[in-house]
PDB file of N, CA and C in Angstrom:
ATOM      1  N   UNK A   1     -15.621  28.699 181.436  1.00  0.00           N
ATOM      2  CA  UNK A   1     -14.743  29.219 182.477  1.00  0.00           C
ATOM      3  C   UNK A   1     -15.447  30.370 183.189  1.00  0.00           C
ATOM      4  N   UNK A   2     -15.334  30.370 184.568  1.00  0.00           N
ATOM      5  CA  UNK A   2     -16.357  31.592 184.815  1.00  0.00           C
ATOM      6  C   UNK A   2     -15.277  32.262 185.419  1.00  0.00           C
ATOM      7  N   UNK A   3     -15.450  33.558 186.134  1.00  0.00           N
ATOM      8  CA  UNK A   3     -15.064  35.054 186.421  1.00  0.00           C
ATOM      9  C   UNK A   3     -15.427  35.398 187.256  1.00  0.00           C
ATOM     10  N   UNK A   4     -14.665  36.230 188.455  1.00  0.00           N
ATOM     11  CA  UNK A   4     -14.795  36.958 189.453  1.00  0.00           C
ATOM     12  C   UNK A   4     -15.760  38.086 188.599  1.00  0.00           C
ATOM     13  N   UNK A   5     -16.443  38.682 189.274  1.00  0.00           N
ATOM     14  CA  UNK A   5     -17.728  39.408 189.006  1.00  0.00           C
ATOM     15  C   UNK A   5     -18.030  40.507 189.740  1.00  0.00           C
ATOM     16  N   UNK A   6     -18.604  41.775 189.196  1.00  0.00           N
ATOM     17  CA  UNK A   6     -19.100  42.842 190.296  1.00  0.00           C
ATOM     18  C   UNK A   6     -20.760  42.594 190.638  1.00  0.00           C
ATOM     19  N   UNK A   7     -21.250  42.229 191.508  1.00  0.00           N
ATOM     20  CA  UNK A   7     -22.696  41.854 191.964  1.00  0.00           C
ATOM     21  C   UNK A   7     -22.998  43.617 193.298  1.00  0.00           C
ATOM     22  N   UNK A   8     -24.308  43.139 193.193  1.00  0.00           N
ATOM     23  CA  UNK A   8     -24.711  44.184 194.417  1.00  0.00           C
ATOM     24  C   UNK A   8     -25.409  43.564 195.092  1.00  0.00           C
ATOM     25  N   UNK A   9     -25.855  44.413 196.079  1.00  0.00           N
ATOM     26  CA  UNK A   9     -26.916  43.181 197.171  1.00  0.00           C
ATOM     27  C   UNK A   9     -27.705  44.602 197.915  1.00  0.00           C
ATOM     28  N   UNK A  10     -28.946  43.960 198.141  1.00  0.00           N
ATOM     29  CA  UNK A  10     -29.707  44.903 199.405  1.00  0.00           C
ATOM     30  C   UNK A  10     -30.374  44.781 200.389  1.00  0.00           C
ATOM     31  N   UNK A  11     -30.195  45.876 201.136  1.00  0.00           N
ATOM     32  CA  UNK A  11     -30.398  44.859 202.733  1.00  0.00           C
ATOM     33  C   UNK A  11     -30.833  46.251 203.394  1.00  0.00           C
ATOM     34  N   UNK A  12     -31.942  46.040 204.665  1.00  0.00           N
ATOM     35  CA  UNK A  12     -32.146  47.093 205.384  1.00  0.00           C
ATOM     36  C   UNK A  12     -30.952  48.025 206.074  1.00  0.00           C
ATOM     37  N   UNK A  13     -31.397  49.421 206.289  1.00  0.00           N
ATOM     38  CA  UNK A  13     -30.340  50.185 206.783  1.00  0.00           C
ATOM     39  C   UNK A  13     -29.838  49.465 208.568  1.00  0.00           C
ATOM     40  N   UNK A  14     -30.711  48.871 209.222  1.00  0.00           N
ATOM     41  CA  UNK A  14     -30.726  48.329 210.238  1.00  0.00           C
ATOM     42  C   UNK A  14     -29.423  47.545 210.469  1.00  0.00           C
ATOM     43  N   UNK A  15     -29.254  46.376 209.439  1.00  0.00           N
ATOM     44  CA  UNK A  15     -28.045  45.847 209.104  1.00  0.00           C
ATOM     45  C   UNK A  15     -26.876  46.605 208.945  1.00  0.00           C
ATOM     46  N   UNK A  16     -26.821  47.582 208.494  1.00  0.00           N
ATOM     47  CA  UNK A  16     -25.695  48.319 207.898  1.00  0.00           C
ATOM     48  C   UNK A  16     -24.489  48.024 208.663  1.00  0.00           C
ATOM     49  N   UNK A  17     -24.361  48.154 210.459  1.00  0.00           N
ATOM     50  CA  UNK A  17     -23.077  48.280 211.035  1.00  0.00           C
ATOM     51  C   UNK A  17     -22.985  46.860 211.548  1.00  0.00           C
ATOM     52  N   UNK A  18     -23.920  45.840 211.055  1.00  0.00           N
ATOM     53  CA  UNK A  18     -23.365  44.601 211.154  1.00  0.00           C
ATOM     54  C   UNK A  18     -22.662  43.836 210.038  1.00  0.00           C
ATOM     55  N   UNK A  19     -23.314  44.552 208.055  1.00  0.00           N
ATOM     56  CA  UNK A  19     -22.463  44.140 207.306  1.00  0.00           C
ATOM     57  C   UNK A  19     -21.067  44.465 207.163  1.00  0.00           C
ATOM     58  N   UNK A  20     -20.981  46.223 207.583  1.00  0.00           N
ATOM     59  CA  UNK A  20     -19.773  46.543 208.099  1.00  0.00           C
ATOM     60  C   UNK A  20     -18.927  46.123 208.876  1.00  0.00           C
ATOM     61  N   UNK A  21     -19.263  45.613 209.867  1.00  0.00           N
ATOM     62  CA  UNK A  21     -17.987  44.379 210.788  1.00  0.00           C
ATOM     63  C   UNK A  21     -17.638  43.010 209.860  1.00  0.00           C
ATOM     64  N   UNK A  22     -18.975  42.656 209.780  1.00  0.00           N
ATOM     65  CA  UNK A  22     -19.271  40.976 209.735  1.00  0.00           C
ATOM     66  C   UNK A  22     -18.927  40.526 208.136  1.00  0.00           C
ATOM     67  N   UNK A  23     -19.293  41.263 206.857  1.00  0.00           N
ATOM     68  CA  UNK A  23     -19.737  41.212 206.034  1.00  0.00           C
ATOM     69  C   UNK A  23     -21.406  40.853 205.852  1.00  0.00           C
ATOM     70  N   UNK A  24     -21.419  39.807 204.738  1.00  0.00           N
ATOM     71  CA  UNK A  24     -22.933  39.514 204.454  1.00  0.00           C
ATOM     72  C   UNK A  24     -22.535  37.975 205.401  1.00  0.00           C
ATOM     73  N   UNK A  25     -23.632  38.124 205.712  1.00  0.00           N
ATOM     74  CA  UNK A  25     -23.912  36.758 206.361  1.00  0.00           C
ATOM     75  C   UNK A  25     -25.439  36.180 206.934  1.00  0.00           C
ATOM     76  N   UNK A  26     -25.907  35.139 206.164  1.00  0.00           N
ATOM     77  CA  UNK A  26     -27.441  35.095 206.501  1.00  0.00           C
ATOM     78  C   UNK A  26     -27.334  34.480 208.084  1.00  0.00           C
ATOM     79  N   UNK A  27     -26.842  33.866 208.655  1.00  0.00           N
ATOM     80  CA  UNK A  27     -27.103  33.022 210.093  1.00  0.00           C
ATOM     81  C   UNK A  27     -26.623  34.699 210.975  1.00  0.00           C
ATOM     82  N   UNK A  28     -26.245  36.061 210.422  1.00  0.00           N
ATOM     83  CA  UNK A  28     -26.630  36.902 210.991  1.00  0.00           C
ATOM     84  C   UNK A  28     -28.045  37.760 211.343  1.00  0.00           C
ATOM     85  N   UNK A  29     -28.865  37.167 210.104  1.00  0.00           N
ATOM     86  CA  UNK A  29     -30.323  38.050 209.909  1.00  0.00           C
ATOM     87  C   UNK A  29     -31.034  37.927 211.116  1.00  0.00           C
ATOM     88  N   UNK A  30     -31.636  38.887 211.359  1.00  0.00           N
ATOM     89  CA  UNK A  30     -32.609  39.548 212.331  1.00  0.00           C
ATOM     90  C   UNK A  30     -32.527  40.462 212.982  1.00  0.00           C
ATOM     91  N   UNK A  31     -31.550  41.705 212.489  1.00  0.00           N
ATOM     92  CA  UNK A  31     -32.119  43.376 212.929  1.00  0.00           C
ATOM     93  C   UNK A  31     -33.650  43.731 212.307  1.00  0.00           C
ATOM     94  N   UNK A  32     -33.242  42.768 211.152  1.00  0.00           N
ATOM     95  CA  UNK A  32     -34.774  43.451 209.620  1.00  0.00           C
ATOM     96  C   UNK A  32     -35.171  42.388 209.167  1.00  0.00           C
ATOM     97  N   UNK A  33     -36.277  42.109 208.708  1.00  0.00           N
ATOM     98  CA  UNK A  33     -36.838  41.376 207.735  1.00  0.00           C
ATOM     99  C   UNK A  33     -36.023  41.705 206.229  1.00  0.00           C
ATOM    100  N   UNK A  34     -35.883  40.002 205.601  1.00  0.00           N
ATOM    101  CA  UNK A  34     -35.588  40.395 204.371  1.00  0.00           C
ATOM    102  C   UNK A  34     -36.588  41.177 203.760  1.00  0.00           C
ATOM    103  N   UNK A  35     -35.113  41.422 202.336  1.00  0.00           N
ATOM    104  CA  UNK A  35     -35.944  42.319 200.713  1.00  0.00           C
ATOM    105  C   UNK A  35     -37.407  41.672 201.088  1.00  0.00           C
ATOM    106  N   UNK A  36     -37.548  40.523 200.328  1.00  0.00           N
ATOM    107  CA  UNK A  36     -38.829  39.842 200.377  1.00  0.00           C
ATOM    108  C   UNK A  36     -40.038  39.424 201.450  1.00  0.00           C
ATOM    109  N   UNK A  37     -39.534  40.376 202.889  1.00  0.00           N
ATOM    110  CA  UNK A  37     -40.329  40.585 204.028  1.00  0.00           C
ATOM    111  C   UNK A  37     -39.780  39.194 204.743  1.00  0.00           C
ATOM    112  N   UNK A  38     -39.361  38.263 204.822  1.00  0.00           N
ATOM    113  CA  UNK A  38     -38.882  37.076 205.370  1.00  0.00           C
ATOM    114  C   UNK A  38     -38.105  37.798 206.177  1.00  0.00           C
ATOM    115  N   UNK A  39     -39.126  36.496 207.801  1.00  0.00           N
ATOM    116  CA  UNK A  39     -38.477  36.461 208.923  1.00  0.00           C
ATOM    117  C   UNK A  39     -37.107  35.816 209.392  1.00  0.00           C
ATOM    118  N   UNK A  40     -36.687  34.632 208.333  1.00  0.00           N
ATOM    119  CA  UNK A  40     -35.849  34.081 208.486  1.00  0.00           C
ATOM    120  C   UNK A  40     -35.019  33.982 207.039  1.00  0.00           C
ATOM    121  N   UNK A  41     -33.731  33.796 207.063  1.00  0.00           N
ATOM    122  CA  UNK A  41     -32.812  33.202 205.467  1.00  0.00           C
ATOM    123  C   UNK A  41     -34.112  32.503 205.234  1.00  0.00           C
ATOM    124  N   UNK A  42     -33.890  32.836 203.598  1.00  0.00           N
ATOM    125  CA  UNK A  42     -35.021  32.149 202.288  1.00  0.00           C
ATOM    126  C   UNK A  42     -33.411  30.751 202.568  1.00  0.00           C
ATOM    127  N   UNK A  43     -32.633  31.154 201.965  1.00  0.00           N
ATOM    128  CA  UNK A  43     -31.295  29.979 201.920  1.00  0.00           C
ATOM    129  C   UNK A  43     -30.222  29.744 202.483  1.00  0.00           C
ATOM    130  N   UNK A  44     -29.627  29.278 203.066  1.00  0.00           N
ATOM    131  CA  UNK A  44     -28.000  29.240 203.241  1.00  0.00           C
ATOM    132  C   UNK A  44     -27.407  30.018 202.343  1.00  0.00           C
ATOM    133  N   UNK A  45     -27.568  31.356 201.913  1.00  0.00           N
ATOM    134  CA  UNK A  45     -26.262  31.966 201.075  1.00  0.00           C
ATOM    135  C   UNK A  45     -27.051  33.445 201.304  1.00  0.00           C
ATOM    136  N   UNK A  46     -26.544  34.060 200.450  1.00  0.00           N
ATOM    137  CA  UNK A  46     -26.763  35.518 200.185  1.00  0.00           C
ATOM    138  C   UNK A  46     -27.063  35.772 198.748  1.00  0.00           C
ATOM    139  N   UNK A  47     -28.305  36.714 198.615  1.00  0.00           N
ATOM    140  CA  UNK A  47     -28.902  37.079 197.489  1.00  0.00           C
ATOM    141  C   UNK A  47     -27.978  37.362 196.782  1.00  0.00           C
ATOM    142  N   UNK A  48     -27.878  38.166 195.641  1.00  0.00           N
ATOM    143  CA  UNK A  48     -26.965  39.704 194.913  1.00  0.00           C
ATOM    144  C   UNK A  48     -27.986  39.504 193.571  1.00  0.00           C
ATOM    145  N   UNK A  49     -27.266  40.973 193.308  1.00  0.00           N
ATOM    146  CA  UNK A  49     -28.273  41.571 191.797  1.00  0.00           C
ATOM    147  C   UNK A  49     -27.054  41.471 190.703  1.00  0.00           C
ATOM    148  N   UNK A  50     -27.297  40.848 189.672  1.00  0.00           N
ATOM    149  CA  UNK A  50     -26.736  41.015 188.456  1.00  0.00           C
ATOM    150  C   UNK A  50     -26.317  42.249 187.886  1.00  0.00           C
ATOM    151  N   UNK A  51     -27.282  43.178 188.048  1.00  0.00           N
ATOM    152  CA  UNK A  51     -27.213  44.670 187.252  1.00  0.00           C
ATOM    153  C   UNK A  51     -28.166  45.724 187.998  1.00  0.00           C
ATOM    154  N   UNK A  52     -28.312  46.492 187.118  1.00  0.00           N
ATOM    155  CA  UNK A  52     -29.480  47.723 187.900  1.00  0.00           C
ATOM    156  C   UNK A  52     -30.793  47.108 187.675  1.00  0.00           C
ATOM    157  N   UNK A  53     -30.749  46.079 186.697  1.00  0.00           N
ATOM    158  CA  UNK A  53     -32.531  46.088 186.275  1.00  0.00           C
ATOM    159  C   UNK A  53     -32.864  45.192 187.541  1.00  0.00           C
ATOM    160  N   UNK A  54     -32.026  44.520 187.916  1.00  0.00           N
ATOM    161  CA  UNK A  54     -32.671  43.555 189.209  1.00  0.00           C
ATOM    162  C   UNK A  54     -32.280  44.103 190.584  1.00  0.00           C
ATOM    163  N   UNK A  55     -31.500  45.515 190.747  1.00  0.00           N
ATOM    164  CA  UNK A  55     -31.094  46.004 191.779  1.00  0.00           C
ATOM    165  C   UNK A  55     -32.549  46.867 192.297  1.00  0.00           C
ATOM    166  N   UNK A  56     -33.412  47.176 190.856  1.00  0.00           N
ATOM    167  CA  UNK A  56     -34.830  48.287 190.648  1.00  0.00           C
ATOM    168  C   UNK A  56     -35.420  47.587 191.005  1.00  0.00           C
ATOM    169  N   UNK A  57     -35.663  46.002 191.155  1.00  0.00           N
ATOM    170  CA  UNK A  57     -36.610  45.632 191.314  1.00  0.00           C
ATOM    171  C   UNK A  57     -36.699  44.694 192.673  1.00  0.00           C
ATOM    172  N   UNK A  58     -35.303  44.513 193.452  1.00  0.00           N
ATOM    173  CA  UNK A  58     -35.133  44.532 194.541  1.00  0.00           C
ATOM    174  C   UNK A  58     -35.557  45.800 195.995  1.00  0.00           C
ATOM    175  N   UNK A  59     -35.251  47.167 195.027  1.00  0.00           N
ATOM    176  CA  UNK A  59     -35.440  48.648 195.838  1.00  0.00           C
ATOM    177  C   UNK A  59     -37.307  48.653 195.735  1.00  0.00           C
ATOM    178  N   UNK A  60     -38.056  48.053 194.796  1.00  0.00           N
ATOM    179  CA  UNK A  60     -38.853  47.977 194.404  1.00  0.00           C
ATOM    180  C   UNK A  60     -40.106  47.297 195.489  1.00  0.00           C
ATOM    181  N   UNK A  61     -39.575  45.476 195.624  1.00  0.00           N
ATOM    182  CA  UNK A  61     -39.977  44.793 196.337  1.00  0.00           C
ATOM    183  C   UNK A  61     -39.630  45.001 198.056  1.00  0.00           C
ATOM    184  N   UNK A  62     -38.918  45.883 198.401  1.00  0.00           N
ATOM    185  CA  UNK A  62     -38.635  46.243 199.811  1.00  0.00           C
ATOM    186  C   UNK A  62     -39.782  46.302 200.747  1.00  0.00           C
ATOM    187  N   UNK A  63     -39.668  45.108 201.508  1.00  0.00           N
ATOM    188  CA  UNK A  63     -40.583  44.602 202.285  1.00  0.00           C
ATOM    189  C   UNK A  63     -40.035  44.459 204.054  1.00  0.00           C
ATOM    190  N   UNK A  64     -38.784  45.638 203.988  1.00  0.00           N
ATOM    191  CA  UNK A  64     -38.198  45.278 205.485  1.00  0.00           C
ATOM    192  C   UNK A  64     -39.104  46.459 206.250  1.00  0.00           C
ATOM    193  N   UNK A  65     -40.061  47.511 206.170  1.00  0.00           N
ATOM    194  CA  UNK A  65     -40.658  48.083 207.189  1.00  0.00           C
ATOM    195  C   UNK A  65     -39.950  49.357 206.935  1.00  0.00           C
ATOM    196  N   UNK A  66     -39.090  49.632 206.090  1.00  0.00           N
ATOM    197  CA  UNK A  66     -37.748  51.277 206.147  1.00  0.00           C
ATOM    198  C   UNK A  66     -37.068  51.152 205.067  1.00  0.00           C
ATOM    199  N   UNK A  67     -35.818  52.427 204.745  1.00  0.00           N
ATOM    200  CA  UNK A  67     -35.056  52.461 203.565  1.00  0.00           C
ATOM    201  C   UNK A  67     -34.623  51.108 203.876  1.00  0.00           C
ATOM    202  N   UNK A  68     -33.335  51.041 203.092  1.00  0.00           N
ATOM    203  CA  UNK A  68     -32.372  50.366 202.689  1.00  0.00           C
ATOM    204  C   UNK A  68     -30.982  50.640 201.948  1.00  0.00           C
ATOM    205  N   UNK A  69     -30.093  49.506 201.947  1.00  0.00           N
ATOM    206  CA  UNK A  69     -28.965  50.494 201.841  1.00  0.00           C
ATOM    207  C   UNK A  69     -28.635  49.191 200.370  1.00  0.00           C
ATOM    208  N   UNK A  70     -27.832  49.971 199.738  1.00  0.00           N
ATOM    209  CA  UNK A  70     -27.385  49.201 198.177  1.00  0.00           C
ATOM    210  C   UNK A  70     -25.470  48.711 198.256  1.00  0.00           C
ATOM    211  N   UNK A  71     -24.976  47.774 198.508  1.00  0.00           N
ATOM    212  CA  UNK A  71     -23.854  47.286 198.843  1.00  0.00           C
ATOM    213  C   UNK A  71     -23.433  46.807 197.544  1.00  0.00           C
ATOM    214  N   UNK A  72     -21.930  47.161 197.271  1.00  0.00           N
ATOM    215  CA  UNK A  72     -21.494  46.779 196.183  1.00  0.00           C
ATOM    216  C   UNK A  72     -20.602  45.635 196.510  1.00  0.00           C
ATOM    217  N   UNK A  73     -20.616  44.111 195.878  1.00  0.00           N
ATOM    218  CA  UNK A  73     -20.146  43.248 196.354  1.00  0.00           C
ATOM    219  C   UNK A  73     -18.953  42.538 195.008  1.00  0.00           C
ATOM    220  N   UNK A  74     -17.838  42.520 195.414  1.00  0.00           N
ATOM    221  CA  UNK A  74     -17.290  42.225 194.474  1.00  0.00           C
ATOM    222  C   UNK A  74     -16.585  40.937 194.816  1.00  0.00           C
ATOM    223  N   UNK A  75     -15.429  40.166 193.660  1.00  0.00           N
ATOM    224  CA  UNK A  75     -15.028  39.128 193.863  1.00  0.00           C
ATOM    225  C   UNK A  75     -15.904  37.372 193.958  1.00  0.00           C
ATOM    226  N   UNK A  76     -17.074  37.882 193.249  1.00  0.00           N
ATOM    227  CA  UNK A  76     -17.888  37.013 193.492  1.00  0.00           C
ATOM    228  C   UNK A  76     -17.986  35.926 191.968  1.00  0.00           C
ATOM    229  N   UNK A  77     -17.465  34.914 192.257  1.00  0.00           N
ATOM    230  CA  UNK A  77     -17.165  33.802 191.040  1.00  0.00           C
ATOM    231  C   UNK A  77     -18.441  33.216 190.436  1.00  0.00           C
ATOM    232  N   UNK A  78     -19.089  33.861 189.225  1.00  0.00           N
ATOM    233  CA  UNK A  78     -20.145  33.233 188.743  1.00  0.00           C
ATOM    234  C   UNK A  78     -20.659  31.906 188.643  1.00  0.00           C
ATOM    235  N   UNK A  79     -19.115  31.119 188.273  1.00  0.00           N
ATOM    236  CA  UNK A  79     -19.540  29.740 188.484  1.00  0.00           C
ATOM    237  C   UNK A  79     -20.188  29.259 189.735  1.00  0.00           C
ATOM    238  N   UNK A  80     -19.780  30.182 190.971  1.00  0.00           N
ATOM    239  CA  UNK A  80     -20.519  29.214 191.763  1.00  0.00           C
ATOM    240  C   UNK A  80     -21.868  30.173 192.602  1.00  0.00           C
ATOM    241  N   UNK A  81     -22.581  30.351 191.735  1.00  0.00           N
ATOM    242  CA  UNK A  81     -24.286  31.153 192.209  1.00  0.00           C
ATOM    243  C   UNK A  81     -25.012  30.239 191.907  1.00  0.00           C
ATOM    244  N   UNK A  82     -25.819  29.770 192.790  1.00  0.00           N
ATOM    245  CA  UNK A  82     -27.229  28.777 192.478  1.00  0.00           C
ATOM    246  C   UNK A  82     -28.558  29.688 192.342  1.00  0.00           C
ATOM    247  N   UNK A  83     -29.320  29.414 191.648  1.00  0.00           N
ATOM    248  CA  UNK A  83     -30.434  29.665 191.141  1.00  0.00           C
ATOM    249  C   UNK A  83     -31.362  29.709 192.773  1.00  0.00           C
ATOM    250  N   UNK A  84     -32.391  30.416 193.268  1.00  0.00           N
ATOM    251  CA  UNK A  84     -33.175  30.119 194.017  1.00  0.00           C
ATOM    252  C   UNK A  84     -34.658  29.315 193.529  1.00  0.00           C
ATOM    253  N   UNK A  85     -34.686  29.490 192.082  1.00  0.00           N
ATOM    254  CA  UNK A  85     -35.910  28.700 191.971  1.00  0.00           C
ATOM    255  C   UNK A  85     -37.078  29.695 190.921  1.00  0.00           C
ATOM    256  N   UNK A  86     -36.507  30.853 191.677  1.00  0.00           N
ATOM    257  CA  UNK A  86     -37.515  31.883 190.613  1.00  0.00           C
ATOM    258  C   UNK A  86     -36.383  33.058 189.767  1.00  0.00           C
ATOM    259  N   UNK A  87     -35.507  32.525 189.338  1.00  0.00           N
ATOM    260  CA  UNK A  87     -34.623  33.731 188.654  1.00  0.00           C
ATOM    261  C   UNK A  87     -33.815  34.451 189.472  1.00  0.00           C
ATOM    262  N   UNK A  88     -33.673  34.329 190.880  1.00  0.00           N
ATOM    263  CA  UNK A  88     -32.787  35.180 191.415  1.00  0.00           C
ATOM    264  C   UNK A  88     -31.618  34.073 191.806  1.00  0.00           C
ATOM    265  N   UNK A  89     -30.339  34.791 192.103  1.00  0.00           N
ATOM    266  CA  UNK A  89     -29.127  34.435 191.913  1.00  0.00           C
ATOM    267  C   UNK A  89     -28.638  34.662 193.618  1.00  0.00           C
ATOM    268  N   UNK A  90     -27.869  33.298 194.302  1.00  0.00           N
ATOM    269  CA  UNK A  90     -27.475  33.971 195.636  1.00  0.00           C
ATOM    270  C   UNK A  90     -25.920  32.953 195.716  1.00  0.00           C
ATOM    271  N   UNK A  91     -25.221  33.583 196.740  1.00  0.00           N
ATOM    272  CA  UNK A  91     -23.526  33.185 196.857  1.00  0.00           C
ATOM    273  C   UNK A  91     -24.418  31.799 197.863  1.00  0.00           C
ATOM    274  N   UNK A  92     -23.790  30.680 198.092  1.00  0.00           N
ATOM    275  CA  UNK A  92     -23.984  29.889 198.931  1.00  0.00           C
ATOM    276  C   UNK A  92     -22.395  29.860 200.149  1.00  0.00           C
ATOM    277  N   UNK A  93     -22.313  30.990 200.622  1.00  0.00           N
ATOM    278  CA  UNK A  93     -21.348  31.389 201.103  1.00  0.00           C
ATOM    279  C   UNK A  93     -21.303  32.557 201.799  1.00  0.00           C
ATOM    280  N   UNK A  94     -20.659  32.875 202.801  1.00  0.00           N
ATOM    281  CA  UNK A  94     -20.432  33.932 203.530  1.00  0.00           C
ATOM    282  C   UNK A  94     -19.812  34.838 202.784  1.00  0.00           C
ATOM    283  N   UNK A  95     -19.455  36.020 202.780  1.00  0.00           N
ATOM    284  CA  UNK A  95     -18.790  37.325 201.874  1.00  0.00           C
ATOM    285  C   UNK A  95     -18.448  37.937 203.283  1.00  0.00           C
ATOM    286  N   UNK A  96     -17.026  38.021 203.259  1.00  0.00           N
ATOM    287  CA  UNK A  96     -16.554  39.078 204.336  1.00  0.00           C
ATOM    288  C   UNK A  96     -16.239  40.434 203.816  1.00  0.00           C
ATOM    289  N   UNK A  97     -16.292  41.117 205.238  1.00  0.00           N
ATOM    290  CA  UNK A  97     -16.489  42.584 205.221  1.00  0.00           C
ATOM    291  C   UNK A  97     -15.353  43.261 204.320  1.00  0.00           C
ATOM    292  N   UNK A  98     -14.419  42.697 204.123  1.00  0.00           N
ATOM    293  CA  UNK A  98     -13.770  43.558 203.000  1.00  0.00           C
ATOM    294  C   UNK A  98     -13.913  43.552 201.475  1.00  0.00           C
ATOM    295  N   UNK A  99     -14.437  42.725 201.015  1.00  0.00           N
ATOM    296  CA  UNK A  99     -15.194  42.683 199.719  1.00  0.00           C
ATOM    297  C   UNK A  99     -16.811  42.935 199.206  1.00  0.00           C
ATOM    298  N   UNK A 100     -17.058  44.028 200.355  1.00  0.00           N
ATOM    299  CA  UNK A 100     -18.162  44.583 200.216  1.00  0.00           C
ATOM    300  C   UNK A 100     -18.408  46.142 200.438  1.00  0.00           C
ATOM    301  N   UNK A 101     -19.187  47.040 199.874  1.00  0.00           N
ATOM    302  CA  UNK A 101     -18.562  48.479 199.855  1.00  0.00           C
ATOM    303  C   UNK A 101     -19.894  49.436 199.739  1.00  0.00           C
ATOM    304  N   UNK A 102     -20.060  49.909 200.665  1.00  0.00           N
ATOM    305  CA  UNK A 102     -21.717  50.751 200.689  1.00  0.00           C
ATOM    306  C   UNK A 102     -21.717  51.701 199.489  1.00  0.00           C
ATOM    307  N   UNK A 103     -23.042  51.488 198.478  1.00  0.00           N
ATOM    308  CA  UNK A 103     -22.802  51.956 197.367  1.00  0.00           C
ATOM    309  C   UNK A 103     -23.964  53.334 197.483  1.00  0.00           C
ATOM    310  N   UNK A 104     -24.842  52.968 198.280  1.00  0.00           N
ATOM    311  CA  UNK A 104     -25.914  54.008 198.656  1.00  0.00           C
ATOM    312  C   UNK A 104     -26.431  53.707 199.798  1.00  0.00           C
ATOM    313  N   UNK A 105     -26.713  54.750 200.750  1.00  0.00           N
ATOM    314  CA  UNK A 105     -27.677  55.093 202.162  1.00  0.00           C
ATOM    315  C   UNK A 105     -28.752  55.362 201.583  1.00  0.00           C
ATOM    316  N   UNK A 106     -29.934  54.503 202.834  1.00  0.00           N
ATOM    317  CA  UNK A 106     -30.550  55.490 203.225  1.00  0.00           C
ATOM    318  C   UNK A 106     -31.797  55.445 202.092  1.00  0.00           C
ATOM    319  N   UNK A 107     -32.203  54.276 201.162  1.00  0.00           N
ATOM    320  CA  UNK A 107     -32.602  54.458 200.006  1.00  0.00           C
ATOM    321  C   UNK A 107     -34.162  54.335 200.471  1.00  0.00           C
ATOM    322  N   UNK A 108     -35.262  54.993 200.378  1.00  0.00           N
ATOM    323  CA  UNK A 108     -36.584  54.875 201.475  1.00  0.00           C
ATOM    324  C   UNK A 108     -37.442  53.885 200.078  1.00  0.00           C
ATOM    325  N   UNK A 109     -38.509  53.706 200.867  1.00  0.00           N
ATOM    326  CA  UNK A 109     -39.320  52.537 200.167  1.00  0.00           C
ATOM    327  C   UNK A 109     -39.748  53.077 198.449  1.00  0.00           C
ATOM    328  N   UNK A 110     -40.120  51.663 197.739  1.00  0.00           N
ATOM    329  CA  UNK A 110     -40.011  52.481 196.081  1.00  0.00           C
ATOM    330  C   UNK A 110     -41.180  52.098 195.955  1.00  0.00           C
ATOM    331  N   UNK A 111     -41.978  51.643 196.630  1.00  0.00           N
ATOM    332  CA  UNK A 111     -43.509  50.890 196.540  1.00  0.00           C
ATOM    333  C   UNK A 111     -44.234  51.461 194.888  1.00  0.00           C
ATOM    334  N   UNK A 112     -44.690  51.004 194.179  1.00  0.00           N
ATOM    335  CA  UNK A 112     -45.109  51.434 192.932  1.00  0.00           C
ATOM    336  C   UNK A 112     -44.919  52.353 192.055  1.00  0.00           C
ATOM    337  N   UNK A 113     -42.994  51.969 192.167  1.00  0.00           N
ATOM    338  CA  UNK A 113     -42.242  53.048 190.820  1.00  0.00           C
ATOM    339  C   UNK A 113     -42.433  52.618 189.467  1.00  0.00           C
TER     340      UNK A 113
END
């Protein structure tokens, strides 16, 4: 049986007043390059982090050109996260703006913490 869930997600500060209207939404991307420097959605869905150890290593891999901001995303049903292929976890779904909640500004690059 799976469970609504607390996930996080991260995304350039650039985005910020579009996740704020819009929520998360990949067919919105292109203020910033993704986490992973990608010009375009890696998938139809939206990343999120399990915990802090993969939130560190998201702040870590920041490849958009600037900080970034750390969004707390809740309501998110485990049963339905697909695998991308290498261990990371993404919604295959849009997340609107009210089930998402700025958890930190402003976070600048972590390049070899």
């Amino acid at each position: 049986m799976s469970d609504a869930s607390h996930f996080f997600h991260v995304s350039s500060v650039l985005n910020r007043r579009s996740i704020t209207r819009h929520g998360l939404d990949w067919a919105r991307m292109g203020a910033a390059r993704g986490i992973a420097g990608s010009r375009r959605p890696e998938v139809e869905g939206v990343f999120v982090c399990r915990g802090e150890e993969e939130v560190g290593f998201f702040l870590q891999i920041n490849n958009t050109g600037g900080p970034v901001d750390l969004w707390s995303v809740d309501g998110i049903d485990e049963g339905l996260l697909l695998d991308n292929g290498n261990g990371f976890v993404y919604v295959p779904s849009r997340i609107p703006a009210e089930r998402v909640r700025l958890v930190r500004a402003d976070v600048p690059p972590q390049h070899g913490i």
